[in-house]
C-alpha atoms as a PDB file:
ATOM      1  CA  UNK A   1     -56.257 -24.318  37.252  1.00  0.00           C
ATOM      2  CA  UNK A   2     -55.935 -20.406  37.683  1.00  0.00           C
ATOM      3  CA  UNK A   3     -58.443 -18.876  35.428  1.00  0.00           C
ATOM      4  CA  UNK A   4     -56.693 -16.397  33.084  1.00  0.00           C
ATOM      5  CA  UNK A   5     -57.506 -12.725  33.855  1.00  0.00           C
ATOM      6  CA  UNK A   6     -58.786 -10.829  31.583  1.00  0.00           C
ATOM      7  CA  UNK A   7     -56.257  -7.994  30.589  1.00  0.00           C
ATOM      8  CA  UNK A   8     -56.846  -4.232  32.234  1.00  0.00           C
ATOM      9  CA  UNK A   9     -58.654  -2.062  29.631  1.00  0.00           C
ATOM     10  CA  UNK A  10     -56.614   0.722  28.000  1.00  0.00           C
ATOM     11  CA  UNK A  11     -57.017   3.748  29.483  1.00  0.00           C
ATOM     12  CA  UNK A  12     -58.554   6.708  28.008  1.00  0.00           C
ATOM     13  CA  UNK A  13     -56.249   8.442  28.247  1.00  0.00           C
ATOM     14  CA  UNK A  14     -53.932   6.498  26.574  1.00  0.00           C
ATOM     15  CA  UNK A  15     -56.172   5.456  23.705  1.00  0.00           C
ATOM     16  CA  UNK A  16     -56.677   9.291  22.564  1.00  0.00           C
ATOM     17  CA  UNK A  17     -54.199  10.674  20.442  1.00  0.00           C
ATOM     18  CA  UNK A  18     -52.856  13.707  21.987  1.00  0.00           C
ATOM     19  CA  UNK A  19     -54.486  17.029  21.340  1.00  0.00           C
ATOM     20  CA  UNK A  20     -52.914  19.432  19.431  1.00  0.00           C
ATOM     21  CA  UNK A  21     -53.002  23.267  20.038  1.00  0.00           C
ATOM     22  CA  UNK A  22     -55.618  25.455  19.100  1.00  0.00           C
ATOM     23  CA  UNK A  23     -54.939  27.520  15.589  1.00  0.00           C
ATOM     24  CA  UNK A  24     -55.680  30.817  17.716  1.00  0.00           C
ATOM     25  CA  UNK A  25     -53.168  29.040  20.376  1.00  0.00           C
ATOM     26  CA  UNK A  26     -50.644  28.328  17.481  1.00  0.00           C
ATOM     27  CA  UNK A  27     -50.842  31.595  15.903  1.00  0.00           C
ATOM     28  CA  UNK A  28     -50.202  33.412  19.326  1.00  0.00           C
ATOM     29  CA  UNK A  29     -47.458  31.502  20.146  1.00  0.00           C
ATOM     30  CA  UNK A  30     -46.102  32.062  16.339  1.00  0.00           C
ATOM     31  CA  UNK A  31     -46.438  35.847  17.073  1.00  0.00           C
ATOM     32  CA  UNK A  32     -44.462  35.824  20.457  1.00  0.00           C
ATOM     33  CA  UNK A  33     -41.786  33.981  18.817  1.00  0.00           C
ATOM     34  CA  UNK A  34     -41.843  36.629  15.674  1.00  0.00           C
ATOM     35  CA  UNK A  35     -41.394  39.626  19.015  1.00  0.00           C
ATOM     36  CA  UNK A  36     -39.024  37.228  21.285  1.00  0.00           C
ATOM     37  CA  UNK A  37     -37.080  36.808  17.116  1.00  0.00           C
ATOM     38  CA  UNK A  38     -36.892  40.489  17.105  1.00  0.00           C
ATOM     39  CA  UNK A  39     -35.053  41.453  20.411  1.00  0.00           C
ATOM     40  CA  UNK A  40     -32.537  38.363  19.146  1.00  0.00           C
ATOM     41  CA  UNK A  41     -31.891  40.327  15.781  1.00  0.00           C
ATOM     42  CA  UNK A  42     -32.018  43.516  17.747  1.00  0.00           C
ATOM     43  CA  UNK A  43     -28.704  42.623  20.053  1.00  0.00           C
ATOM     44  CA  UNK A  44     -26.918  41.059  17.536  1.00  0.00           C
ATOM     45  CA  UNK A  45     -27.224  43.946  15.393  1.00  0.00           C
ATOM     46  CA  UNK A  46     -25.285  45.985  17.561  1.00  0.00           C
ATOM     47  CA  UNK A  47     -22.015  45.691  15.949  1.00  0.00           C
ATOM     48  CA  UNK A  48     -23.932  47.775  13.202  1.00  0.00           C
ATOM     49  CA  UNK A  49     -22.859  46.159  10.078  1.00  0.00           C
ATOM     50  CA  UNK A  50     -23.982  43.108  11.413  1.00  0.00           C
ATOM     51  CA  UNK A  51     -27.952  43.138  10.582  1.00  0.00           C
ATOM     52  CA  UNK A  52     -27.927  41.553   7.308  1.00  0.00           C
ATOM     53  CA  UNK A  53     -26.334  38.144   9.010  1.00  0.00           C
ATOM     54  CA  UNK A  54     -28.783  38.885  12.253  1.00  0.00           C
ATOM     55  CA  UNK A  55     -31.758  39.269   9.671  1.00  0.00           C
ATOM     56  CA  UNK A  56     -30.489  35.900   8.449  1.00  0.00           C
ATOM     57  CA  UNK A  57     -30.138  34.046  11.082  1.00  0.00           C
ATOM     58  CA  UNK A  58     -34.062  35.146  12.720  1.00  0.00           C
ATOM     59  CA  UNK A  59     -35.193  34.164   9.376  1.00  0.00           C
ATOM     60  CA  UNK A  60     -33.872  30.901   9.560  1.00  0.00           C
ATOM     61  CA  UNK A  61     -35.337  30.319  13.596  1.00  0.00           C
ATOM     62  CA  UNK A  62     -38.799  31.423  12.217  1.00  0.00           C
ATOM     63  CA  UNK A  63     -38.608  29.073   9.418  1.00  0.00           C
ATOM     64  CA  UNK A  64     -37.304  26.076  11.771  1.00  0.00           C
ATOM     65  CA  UNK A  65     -40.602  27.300  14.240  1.00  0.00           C
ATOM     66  CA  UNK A  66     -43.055  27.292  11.534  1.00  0.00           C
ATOM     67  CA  UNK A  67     -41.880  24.058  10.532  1.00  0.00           C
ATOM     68  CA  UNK A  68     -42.205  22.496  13.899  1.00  0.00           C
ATOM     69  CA  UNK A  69     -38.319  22.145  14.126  1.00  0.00           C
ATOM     70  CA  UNK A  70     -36.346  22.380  17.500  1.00  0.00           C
ATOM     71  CA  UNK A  71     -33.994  24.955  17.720  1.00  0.00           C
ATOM     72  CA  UNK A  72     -33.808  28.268  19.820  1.00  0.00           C
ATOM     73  CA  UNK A  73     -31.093  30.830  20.886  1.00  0.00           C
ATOM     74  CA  UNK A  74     -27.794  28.414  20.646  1.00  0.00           C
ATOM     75  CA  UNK A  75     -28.865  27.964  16.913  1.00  0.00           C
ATOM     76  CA  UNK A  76     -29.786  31.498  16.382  1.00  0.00           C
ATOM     77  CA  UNK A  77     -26.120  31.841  17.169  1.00  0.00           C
ATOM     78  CA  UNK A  78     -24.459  29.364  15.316  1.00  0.00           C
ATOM     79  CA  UNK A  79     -26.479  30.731  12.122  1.00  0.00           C
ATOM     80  CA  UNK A  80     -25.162  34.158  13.133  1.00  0.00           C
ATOM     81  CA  UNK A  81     -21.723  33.269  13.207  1.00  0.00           C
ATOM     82  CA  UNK A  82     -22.236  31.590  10.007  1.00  0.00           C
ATOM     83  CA  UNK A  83     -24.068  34.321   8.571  1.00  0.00           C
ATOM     84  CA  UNK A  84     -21.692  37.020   9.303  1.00  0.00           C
ATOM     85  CA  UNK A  85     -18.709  35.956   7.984  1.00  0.00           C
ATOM     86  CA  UNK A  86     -20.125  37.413   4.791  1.00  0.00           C
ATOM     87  CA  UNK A  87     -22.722  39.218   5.515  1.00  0.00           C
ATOM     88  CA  UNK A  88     -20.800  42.306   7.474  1.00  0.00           C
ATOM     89  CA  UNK A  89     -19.669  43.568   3.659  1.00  0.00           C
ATOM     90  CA  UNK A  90     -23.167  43.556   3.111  1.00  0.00           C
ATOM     91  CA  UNK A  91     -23.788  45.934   6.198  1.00  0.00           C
ATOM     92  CA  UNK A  92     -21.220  47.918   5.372  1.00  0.00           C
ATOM     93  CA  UNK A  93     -22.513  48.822   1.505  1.00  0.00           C
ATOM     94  CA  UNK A  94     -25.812  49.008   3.311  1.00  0.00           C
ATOM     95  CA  UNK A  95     -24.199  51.916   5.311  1.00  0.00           C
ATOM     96  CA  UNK A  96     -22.761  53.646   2.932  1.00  0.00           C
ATOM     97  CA  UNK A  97     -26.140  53.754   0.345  1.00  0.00           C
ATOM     98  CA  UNK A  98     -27.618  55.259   3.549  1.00  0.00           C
ATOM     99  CA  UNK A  99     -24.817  57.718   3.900  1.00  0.00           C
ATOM    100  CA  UNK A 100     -24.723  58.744   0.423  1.00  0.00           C
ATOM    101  CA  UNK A 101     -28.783  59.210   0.761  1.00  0.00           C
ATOM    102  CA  UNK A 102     -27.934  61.387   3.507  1.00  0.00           C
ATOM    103  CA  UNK A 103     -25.775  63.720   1.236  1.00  0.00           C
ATOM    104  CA  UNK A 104     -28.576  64.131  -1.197  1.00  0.00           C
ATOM    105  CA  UNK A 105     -30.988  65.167   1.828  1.00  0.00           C
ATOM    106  CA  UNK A 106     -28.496  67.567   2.838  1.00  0.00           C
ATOM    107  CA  UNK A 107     -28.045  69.003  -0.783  1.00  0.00           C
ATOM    108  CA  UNK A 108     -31.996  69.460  -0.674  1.00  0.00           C
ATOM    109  CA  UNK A 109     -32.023  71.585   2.368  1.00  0.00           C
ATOM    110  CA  UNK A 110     -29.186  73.508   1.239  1.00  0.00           C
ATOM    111  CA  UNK A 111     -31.482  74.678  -2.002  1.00  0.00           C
ATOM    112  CA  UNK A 112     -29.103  73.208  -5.209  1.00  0.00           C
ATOM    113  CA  UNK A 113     -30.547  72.761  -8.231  1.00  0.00           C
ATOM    114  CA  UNK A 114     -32.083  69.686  -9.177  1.00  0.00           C
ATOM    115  CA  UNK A 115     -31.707  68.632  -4.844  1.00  0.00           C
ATOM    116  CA  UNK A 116     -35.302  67.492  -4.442  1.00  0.00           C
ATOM    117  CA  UNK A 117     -35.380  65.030  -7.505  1.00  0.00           C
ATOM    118  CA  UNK A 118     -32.070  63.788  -6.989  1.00  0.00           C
ATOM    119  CA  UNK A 119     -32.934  63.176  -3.120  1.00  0.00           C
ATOM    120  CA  UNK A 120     -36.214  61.317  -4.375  1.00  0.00           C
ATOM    121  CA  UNK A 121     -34.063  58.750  -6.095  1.00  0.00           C
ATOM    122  CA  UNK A 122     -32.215  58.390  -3.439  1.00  0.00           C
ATOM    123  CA  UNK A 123     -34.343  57.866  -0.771  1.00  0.00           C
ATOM    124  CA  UNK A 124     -36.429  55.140  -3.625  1.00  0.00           C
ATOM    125  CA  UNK A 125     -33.152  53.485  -4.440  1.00  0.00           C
ATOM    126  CA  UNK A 126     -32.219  53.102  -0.308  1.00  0.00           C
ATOM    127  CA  UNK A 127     -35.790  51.826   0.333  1.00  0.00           C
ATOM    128  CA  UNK A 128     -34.958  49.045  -2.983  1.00  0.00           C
ATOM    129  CA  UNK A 129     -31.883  48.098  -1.310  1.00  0.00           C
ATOM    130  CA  UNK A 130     -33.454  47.746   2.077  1.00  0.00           C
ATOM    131  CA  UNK A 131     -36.222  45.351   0.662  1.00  0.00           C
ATOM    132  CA  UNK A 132     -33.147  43.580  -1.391  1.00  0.00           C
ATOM    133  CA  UNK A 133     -31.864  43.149   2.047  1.00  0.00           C
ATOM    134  CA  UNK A 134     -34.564  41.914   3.710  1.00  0.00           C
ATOM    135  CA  UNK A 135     -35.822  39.035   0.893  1.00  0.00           C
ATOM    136  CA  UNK A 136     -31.978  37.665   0.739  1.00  0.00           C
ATOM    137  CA  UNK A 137     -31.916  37.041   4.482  1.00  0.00           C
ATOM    138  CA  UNK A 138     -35.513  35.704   4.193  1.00  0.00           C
ATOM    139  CA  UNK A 139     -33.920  32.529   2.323  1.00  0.00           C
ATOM    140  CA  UNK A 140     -30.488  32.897   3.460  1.00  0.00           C
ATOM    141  CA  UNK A 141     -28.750  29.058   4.255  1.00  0.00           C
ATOM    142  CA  UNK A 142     -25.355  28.227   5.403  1.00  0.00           C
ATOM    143  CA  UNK A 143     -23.010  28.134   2.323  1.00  0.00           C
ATOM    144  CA  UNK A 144     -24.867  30.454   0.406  1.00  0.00           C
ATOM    145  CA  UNK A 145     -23.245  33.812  -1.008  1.00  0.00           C
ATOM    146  CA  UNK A 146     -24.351  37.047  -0.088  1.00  0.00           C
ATOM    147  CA  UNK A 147     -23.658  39.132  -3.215  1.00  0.00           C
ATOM    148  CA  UNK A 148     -25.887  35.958  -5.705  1.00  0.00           C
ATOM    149  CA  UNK A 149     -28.725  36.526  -2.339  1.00  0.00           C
ATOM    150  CA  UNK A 150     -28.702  40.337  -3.266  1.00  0.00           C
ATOM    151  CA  UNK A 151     -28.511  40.084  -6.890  1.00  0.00           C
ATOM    152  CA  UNK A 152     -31.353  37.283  -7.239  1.00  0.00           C
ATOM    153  CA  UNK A 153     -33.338  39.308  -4.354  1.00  0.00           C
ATOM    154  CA  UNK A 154     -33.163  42.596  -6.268  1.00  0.00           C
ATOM    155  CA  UNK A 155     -34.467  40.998  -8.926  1.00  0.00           C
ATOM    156  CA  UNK A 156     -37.976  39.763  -7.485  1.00  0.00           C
ATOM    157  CA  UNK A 157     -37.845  43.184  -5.476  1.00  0.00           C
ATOM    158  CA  UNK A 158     -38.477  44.410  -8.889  1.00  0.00           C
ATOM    159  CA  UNK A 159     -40.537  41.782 -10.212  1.00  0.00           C
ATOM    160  CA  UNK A 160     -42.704  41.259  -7.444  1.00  0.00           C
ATOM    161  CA  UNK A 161     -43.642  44.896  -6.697  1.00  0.00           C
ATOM    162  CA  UNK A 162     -46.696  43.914  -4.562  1.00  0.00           C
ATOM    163  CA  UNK A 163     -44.653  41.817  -2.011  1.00  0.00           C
ATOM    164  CA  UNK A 164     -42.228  44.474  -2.404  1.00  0.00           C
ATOM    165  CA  UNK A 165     -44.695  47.260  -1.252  1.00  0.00           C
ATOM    166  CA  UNK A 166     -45.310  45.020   1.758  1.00  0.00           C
ATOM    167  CA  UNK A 167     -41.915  45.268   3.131  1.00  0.00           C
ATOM    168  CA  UNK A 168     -41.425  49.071   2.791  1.00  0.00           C
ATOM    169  CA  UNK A 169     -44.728  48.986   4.769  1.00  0.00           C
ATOM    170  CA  UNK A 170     -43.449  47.106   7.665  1.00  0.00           C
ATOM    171  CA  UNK A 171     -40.308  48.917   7.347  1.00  0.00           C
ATOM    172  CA  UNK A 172     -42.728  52.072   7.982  1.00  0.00           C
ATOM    173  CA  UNK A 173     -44.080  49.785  10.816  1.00  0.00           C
ATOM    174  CA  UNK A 174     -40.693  50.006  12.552  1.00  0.00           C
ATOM    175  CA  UNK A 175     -39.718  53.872  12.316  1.00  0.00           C
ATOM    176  CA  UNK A 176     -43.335  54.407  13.224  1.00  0.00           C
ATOM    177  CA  UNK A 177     -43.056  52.433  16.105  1.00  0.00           C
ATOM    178  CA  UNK A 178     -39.468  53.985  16.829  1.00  0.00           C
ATOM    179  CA  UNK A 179     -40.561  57.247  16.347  1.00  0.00           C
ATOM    180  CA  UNK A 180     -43.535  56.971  19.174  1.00  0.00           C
ATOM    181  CA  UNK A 181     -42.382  54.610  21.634  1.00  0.00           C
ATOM    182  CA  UNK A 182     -38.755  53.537  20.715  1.00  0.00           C
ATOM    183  CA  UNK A 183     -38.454  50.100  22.813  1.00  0.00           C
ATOM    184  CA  UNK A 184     -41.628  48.779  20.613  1.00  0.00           C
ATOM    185  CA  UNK A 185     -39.428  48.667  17.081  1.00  0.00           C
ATOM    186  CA  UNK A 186     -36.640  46.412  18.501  1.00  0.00           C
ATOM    187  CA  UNK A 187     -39.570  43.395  18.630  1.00  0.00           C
ATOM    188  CA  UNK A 188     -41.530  44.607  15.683  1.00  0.00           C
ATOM    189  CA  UNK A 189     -37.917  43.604  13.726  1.00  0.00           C
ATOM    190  CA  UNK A 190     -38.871  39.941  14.207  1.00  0.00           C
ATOM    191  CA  UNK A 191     -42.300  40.575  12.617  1.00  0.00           C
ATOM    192  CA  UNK A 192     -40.952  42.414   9.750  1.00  0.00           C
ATOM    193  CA  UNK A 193     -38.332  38.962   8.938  1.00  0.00           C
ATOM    194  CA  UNK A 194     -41.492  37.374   9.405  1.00  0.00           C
ATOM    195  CA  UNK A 195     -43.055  39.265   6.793  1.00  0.00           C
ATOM    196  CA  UNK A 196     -40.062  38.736   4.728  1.00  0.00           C
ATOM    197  CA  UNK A 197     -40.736  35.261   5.060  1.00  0.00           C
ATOM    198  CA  UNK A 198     -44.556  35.176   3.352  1.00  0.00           C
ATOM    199  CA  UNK A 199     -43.258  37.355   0.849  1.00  0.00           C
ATOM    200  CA  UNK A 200     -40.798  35.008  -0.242  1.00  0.00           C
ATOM    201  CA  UNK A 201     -43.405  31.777   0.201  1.00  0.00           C
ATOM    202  CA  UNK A 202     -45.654  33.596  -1.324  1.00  0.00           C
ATOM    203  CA  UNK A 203     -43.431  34.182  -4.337  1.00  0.00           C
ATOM    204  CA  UNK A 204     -42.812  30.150  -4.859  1.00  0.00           C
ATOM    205  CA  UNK A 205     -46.279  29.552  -5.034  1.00  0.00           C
ATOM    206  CA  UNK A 206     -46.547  32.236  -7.378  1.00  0.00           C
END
């Protein structure tokens, strides 16, 4: 009789579990996804009342990556699509608050009475409806309505005046970065959705 041989040991490499990254390795790659985000939302905001639905649909690819969910440009497009249907009336009201904050500017520089406090509200009340903006595409979802996303997100912009704060500064971040070297704000848009983001976690855990 054949004596039995002894089975080949495992190898070791096939006995360890497979390593994971790095947090630093994580986090870096988290941050190049938030820039590589931002240049998506940038082109599809071209249409210019588009960026509420291209807000929503980076939002939704960073909350897929930090959730360790496949997904990537085709699906960033598909939530677009999806997104937009809607969320152009949005862009277009966003417009004209901006317009009409424009008028007030121009009534301060042309001296009328009462120009410099009315243009203070103005410019407070576009800077509300910008962070409005930004929370409802932070938890934007296929199906959802755009005017219960603003109306529920203007309410925590109010009620939540710390997160709050925190978007108008990344929103500084941007026309900062515009203002000195303009081709750095088009991927600083995917870290302000990311900001966005925590804001709104933050507030559920609240």
């Amino acid at each position: 009789m054949k004596a039995r041989t002894a089975p080949a040991p495992a190898s070791a490499s096939a006995r360890k579990p497979p390593k994971r990254e790095s947090a630093l390795a994580e986090r870096f790659a988290l941050f190049a996804e938030c820039l590589l985000t931002g240049v998506w939302i940038a082109v599809a905001s071209l249409p210019v009342v588009t960026y509420p639905a291209a807000f929503a649909a980076g939002s939704r690819h960073l909350r897929r990556r930090t959730a360790h969910e496949a997904g990537g440009w085709r699906e960033f497009v598909v939530d677009f699509r999806t997104a937009v249907r809607g969320g152009w009336i949005a862009g277009l009201a966003g417009w004209a608050a901006a317009l009409a904050v424009w008028v007030d500017v121009q009534a301060v520089r042309a001296g009328i009475p009462g120009g410099p406090f009315v243009g203070a509200v103005g410019l407070f009340a576009l800077l509300g409806l910008a962070v409005a903006g930004l929370r409802a595409a932070a938890v934007w979802e296929p199906g959802a309505r755009w005017r219960e996303l603003l109306g529920a997100a203007g309410r925590r912009t109010v009620l939540d005046p710390a997160g709050s704060f925190l978007l108008v500064g990344g929103l500084a971040v941007v026309a900062v970065s515009g203002w000195f070297v303009p081709p750095l704000a088009i991927p600083v848009l995917g870290a302000v959705a990311a900001a966005a983001l925590a804001v709104e976690e933050r507030g559920r855990h609240r």
